[in-house]
Protein backbone atom coordinates (compact mmCIF):
# COMPACT_ATOMS: atom_id res chain seq x y z
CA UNK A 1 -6.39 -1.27 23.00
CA UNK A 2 -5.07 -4.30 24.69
CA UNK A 3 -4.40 -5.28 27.94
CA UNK A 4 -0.84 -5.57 29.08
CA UNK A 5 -0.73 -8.24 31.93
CA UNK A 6 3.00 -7.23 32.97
CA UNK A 7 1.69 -3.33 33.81
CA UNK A 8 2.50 -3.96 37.25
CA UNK A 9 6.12 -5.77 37.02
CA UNK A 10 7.49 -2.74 34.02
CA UNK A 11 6.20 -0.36 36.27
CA UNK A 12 7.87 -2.01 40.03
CA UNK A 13 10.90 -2.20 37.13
CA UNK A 14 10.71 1.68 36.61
CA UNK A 15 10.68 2.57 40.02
CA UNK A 16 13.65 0.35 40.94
CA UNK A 17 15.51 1.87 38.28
CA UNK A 18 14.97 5.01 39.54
CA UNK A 19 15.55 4.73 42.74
CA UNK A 20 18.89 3.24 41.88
CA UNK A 21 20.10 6.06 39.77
CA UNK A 22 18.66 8.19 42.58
CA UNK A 23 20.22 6.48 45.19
CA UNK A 24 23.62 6.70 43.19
CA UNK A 25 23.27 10.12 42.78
CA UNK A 26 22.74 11.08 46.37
CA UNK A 27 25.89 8.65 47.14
CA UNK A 28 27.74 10.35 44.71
CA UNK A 29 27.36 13.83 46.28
CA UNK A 30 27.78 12.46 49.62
CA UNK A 31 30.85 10.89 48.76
CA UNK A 32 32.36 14.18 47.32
CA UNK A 33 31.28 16.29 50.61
CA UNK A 34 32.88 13.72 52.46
CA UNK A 35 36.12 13.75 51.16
CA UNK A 36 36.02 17.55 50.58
CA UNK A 37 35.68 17.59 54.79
CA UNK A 38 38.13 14.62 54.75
CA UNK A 39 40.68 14.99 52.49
CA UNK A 40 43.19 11.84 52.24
CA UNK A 41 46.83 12.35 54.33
CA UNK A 42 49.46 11.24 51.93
CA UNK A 43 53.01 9.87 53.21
CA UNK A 44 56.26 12.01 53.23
CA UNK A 45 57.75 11.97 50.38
CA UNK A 46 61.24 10.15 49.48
CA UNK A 47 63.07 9.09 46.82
CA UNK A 48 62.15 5.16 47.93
CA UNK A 49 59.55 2.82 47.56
CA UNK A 50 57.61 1.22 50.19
CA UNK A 51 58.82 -2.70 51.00
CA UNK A 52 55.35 -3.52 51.01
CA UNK A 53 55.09 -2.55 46.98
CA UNK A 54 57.19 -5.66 46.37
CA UNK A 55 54.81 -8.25 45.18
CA UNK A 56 55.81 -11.93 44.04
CA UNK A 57 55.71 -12.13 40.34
CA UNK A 58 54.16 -15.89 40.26
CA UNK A 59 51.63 -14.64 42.89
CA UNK A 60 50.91 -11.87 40.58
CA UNK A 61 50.64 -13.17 37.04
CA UNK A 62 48.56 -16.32 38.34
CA UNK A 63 45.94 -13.43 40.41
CA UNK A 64 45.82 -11.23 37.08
CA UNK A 65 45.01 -14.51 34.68
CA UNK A 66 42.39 -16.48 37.67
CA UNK A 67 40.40 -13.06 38.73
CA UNK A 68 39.30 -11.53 35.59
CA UNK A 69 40.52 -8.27 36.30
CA UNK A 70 39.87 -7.99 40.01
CA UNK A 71 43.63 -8.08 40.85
CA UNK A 72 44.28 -5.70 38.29
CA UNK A 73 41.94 -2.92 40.42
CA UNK A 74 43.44 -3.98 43.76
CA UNK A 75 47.43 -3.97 42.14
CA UNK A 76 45.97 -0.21 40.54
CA UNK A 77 44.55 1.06 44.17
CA UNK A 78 48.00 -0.30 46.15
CA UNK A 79 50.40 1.10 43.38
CA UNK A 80 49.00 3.97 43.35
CA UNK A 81 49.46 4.82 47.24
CA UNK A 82 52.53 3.49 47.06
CA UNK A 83 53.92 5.83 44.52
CA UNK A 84 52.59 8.94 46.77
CA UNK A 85 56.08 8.47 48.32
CA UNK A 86 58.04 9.13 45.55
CA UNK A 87 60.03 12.73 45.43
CA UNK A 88 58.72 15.12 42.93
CA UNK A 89 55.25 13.00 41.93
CA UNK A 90 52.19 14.78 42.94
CA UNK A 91 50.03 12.86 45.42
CA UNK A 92 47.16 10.88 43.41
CA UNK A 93 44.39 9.81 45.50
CA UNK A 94 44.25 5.61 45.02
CA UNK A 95 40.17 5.76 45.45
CA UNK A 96 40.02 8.25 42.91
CA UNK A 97 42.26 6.63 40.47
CA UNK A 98 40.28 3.54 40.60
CA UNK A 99 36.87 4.40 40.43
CA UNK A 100 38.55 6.54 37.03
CA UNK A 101 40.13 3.36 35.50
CA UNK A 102 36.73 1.52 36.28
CA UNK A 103 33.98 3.97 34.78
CA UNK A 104 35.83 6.17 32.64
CA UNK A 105 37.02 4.46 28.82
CA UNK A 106 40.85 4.12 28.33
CA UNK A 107 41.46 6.26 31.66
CA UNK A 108 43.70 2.98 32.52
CA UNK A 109 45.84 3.49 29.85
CA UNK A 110 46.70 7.42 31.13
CA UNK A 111 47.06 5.65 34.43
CA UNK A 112 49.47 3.52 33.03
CA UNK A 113 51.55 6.00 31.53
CA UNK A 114 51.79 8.19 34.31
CA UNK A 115 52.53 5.46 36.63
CA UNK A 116 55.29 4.52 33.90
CA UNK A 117 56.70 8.27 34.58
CA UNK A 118 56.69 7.49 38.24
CA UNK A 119 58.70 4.43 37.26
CA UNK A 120 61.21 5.88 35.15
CA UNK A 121 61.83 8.85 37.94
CA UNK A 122 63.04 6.08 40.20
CA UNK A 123 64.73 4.04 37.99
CA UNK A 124 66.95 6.91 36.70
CA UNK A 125 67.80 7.85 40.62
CA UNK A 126 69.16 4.10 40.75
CA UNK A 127 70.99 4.96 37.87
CA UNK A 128 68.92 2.25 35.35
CA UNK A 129 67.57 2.55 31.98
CA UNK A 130 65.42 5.21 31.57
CA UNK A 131 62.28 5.97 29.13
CA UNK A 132 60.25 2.88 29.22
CA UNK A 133 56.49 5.00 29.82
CA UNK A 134 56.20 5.04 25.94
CA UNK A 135 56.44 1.74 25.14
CA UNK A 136 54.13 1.28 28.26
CA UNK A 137 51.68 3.28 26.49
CA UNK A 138 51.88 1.38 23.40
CA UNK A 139 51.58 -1.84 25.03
CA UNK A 140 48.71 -1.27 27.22
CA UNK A 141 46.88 -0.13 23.94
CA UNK A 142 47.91 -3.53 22.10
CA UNK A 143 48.60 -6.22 24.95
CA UNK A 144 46.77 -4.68 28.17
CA UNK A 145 47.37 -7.94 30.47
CA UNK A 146 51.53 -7.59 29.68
CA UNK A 147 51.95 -3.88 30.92
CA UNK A 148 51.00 -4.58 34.93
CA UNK A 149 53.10 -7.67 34.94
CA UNK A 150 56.36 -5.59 33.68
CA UNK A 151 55.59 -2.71 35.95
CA UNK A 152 55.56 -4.45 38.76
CA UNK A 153 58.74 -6.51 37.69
CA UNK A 154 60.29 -3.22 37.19
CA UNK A 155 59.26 -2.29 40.88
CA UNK A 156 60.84 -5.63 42.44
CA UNK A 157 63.68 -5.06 41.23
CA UNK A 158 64.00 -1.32 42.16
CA UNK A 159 63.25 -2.51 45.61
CA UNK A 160 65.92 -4.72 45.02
CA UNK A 161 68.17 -2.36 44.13
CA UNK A 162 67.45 0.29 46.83
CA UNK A 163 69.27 0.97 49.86
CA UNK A 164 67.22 0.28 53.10
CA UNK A 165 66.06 2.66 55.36
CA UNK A 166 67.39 2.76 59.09
């Protein structure tokens, strides 16, 4: 039998590695007791968008090419609390939504296509075009980077569109 002289570094290795899946268990199940006592307060809902959903599309095509990806997680957490004020949507919790389109395969895509429905809902209350969610779905199968850049052009110009409040 021969001696391994790296004994001691695989077995500090071992023990970090399970501490960190420990560790992420624990914060796992504290997380979900903490939101069960703290469940998130959603906005009235109305049959408007929020001004602040209007985002520049320049701004936003350069942040979803230079980032990697980043923006595309921050643009999925804001959109989704944003459309928690739309009439006749259920209220999706933005946390929760994220942390899906992060760890869980093609969950973005679903994401997508609901948020597409969300879209379509307020278009048709404008009086626009209506059933774009489809092609949505097929393009963020095919061409994932296009599909946030026209859904967010599609939101501009709903907020463009929309009467203002007071």
């Amino acid at each position: 039998m021969m001696y391994d002289p790296f004994w001691l570094i695989r077995l500090l290795a071992l023990v970090l590695a399970v501490g960190i899946v420990t560790a992420g268990y624990f914060g796992v199940l504290h997380f979900i007791a903490w939101r069960r006592a703290n469940p998130p307060q959603y906005p009235p809902q109305t049959d408007l968008l929020p001004p602040e959903a209007y985002c520049d599309m320049g701004k936003h095509v350069v942040l979803l090419i230079v980032t990697f990806g980043i923006w595309n997680l921050i643009w999925i957490y804001r959109v989704t609390g944003y459309l928690n004020t739309v009439r006749g949507s259920e209220p999706r919790d933005p946390l929760t939504k994220l942390l899906l389109c992060i760890f869980v395969p093609f969950y973005q895509v679903y994401w997508i296509y609901r948020t597409a429905q969300c879209a379509d809902r307020l278009s048709a209350l404008r009086g626009f075009g209506g059933d774009m969610a489809v092609l949505y779905l097929i393009l963020a199968i095919f061409v994932p980077l296009s599909v946030p850049i026209l859904l967010q052009d599609r939101f501009n110009d709903l907020l463009a569109n929309q009467p203002r409040c007071g």
